[in-house]
Protein backbone atom coordinates (compact mmCIF):
# COMPACT_ATOMS: atom_id res chain seq x y z
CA UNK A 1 56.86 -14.96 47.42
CA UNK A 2 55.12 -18.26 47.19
CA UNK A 3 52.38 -19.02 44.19
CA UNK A 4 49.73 -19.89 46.62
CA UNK A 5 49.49 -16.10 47.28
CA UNK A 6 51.32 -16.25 50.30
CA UNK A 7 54.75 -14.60 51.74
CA UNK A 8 57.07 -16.49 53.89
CA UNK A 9 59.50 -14.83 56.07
CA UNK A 10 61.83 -17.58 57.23
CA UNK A 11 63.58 -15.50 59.77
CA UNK A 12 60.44 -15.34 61.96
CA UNK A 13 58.80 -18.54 60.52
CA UNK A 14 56.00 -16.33 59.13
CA UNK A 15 53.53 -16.46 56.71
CA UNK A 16 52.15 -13.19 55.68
CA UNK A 17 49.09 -13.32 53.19
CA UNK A 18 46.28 -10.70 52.91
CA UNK A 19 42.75 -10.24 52.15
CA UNK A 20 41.17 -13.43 54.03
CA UNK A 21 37.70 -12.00 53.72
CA UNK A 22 35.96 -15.33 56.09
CA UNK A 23 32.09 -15.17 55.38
CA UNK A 24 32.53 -13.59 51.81
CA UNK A 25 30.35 -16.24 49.86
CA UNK A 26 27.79 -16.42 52.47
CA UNK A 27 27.24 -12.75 52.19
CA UNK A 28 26.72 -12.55 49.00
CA UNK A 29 24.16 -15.58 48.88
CA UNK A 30 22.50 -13.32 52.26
CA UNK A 31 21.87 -11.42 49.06
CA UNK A 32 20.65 -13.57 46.71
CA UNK A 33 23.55 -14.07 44.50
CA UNK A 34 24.41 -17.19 43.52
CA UNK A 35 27.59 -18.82 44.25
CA UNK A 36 29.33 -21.97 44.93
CA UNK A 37 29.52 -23.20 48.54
CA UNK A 38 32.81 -24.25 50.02
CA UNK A 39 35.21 -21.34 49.29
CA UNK A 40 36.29 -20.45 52.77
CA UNK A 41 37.24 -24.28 53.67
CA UNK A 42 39.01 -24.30 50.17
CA UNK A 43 40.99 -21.20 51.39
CA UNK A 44 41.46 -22.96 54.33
CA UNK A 45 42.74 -26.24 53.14
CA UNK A 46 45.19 -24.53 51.02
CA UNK A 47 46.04 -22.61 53.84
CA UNK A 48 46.97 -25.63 55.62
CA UNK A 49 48.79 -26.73 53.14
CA UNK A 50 51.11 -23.48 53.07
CA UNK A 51 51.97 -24.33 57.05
CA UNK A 52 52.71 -27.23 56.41
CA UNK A 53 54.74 -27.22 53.67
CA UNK A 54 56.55 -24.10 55.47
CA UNK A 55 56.83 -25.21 58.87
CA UNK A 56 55.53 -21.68 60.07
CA UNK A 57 54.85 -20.92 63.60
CA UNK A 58 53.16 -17.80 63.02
CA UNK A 59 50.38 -16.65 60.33
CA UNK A 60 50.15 -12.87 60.30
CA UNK A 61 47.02 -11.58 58.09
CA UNK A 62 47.31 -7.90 56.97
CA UNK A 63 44.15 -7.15 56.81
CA UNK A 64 40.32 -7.77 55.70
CA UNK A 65 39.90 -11.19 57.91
CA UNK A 66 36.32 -10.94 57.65
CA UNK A 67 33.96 -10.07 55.20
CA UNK A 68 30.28 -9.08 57.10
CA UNK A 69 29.40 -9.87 60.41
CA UNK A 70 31.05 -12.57 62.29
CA UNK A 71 27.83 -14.33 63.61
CA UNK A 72 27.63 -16.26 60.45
CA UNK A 73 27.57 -20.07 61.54
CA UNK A 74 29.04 -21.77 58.80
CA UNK A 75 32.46 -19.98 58.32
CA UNK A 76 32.91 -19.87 61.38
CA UNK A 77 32.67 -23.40 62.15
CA UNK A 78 35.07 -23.78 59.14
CA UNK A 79 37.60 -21.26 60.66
CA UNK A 80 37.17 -22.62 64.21
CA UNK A 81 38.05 -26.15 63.13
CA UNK A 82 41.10 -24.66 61.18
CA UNK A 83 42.25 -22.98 64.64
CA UNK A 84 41.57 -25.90 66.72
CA UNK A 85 44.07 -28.29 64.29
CA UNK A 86 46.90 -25.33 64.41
CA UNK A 87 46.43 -24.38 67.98
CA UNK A 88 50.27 -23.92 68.56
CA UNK A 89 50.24 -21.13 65.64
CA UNK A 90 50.08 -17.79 66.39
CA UNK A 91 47.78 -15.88 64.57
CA UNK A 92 47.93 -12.37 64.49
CA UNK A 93 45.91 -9.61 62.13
CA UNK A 94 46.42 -6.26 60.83
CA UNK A 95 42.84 -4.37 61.03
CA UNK A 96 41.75 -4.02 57.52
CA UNK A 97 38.46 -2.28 55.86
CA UNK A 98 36.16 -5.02 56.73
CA UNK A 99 37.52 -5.65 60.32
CA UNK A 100 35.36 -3.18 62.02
CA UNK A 101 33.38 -6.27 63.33
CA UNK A 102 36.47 -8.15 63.85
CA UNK A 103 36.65 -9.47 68.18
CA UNK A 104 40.16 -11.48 67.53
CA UNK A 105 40.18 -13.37 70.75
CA UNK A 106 36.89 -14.65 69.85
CA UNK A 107 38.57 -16.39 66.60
CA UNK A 108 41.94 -16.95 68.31
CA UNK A 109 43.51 -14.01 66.97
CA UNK A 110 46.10 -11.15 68.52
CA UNK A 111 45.09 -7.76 67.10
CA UNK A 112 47.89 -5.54 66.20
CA UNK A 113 45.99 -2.08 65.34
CA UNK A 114 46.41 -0.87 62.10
CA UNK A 115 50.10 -0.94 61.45
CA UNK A 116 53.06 -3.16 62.86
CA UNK A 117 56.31 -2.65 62.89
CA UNK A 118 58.89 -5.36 62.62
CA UNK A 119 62.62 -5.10 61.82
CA UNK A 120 62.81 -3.23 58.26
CA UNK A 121 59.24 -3.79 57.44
CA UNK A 122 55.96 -2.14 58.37
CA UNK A 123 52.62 -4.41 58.49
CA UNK A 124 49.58 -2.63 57.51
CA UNK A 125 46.89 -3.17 55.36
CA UNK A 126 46.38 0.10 53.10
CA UNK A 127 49.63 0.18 50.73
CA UNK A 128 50.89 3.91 51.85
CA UNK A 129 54.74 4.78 52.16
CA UNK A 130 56.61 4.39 55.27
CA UNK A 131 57.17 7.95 55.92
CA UNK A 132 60.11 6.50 58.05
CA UNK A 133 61.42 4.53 54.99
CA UNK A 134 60.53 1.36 55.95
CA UNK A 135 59.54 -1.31 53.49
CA UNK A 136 56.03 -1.91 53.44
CA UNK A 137 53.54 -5.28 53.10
CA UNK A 138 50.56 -3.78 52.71
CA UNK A 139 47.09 -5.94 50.89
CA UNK A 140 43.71 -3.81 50.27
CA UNK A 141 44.42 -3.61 46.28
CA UNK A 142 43.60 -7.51 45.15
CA UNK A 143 46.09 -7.02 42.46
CA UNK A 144 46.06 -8.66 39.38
CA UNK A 145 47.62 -9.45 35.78
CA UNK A 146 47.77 -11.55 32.92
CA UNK A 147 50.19 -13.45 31.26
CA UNK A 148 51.59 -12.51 27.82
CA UNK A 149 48.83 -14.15 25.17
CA UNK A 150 46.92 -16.12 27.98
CA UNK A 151 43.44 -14.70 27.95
CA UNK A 152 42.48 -14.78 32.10
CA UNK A 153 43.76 -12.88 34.88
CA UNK A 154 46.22 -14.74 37.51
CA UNK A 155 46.55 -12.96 41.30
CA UNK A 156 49.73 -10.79 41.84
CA UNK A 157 52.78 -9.57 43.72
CA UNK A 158 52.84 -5.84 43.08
CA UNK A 159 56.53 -4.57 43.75
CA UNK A 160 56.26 -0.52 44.40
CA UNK A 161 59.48 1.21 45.60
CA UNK A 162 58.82 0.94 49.20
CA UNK A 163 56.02 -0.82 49.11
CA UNK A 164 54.23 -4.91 48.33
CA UNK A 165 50.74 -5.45 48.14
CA UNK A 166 50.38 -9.01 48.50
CA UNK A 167 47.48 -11.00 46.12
CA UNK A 168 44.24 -11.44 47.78
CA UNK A 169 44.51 -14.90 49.60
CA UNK A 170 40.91 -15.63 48.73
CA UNK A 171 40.31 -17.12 45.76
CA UNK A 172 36.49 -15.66 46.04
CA UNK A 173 38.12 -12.24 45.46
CA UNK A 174 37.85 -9.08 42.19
CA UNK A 175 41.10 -7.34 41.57
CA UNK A 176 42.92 -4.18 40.62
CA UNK A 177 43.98 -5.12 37.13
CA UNK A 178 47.53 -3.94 36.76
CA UNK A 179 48.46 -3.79 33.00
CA UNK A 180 51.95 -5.75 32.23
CA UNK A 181 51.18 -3.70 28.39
CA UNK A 182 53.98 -1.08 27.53
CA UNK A 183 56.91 0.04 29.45
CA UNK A 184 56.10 -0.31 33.35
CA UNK A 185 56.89 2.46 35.95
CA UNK A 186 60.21 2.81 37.05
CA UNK A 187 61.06 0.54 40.03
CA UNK A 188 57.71 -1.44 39.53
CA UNK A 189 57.64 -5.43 39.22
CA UNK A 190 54.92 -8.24 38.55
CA UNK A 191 54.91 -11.71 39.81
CA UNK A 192 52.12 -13.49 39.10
CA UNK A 193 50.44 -16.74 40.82
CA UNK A 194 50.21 -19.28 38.06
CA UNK A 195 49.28 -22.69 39.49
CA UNK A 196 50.99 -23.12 42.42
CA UNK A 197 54.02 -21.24 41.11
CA UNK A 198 55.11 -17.50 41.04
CA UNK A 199 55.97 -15.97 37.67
CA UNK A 200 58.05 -12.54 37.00
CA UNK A 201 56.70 -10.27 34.44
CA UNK A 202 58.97 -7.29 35.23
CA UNK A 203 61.74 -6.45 36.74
C-alpha cells in the first residue's frame, strides 16, 4: 500500500489504484457548480510521480476511469498528454459504474470486462467475495477515516477478509466514512493516506 492511494505489486511491476473518475470537475462545472480547475492534471502529475518512483510497467485501474462523457476536450487533452509521455506502459481498466461510455483504445487502454483474474487475486471494481476464494482488489466504496483527535477525513485502505477496496485515486472524490470509533469487525483493518505516507489504525 503506498500513501499516494496507490497499490504496487512488484511481482508484475503493477500499480493498481481505483476510482480515476477523468472529466469529474468539468462535469460538475457543466452544471454550474463551482470548482477549482486543474484536478485531473494534479491526479495526473502525482500519478507520474507514482511510476516513476516505482518503476512500473503496467498501471491497471479497477474501475470508474471516467466520470461523464468522454468528448470533454480538456481532460482529455490532459490524459492524452499523460499517455503520450508513458507510451511504453500498459494500461489496462476494470469496467467500473461510470465506464459505460468508456472506448479504451481510444484513450490507450486494454479493457478487461468486469473482473480479472490474476494469480491469487481477482480485479474488479464492486468489492464482492470471490466465491472461488480468491483475494479481492476491488474500488467503488471511496473509503475513508480519520485519525485519532485530527478533525478531517484522510482516504483509506479498507482490509475485509477476502477483500481491499483501494482509496479513490482522485483527490476530487466523497467517501464512505468508515468509523475507526469502538471495537472494529473481526478481521477488518484501516490504513489511512496521511501525506504521502500510509498509516495503520487497526489491525
Amino acid at each position: 500500500m503506498l500513501g499516494q492511494r496507490a497499490l504496487y505489486w512488484p511481482a508484475r511491476a503493477r500499480l493498481v489504484i481505483a476510482d480515476l473518475h477523468l472529466g469529474k470537475s468539468h462535469v460538475f462545472r457543466q452544471a454550474g457548480i463551482a470548482v477549482p480547475r486543474g484536478a485531473t492534471q494534479a491526479d495526473l502529475d502525482r500519478l507520474t510521480r507514482l511510476v516513476h518512483d516505482t518503476g512500473a510497467r503496467e498501471l491497471w485501474v479497477v474501475g470508474d476511469v471516467l466520470h461523464g462523457p468522454m468528448s470533454q476536450a480538456g481532460w482529455r487533452e490532459d490524459w492524452e498528454a499523460w499517455r503520450r509521455a508513458h507510451a511504453a506502459l500498459d494500461v489496462a481498466v476494470l469496467a467500473g459504474n461510470h465506464d459505460r461510455a468508456l472506448e479504451g483504445a481510444a484513450l490507450g487502454m486494454r479493457q478487461l470486462g468486469e473482473a480479472h483474474v490474476d494469480g491469487p487475486f481477482v480485479f474488479r471494481h464492486l468489492p464482492q467475495p470471490d466465491p472461488h476464494g480468491r483475494h479481492v482488489i476491488a474500488g467503488h466504496v471511496h473509503p475513508k477515516t480519520r485519525l485519532p483527535g485530527v478533525p478531517r477525513d484522510w482516504p483509506a485502505f479498507w482490509l475485509r477478509p477476502g477483500i481491499t477496496v483501494l482509496p479513490a485515486f482522485s483527490a476530487f472524490t466523497g467517501g464512505y466514512a468508515v468509523s475507526v470509533e469502538g471495537k472494529p469487525e473481526d478481521g477488518h483493518a484501516l490504513a489511512a493516506c496521511v501525506e504521502g505516507s500510509v498509516v495503520a489504525l487497526h489491525r
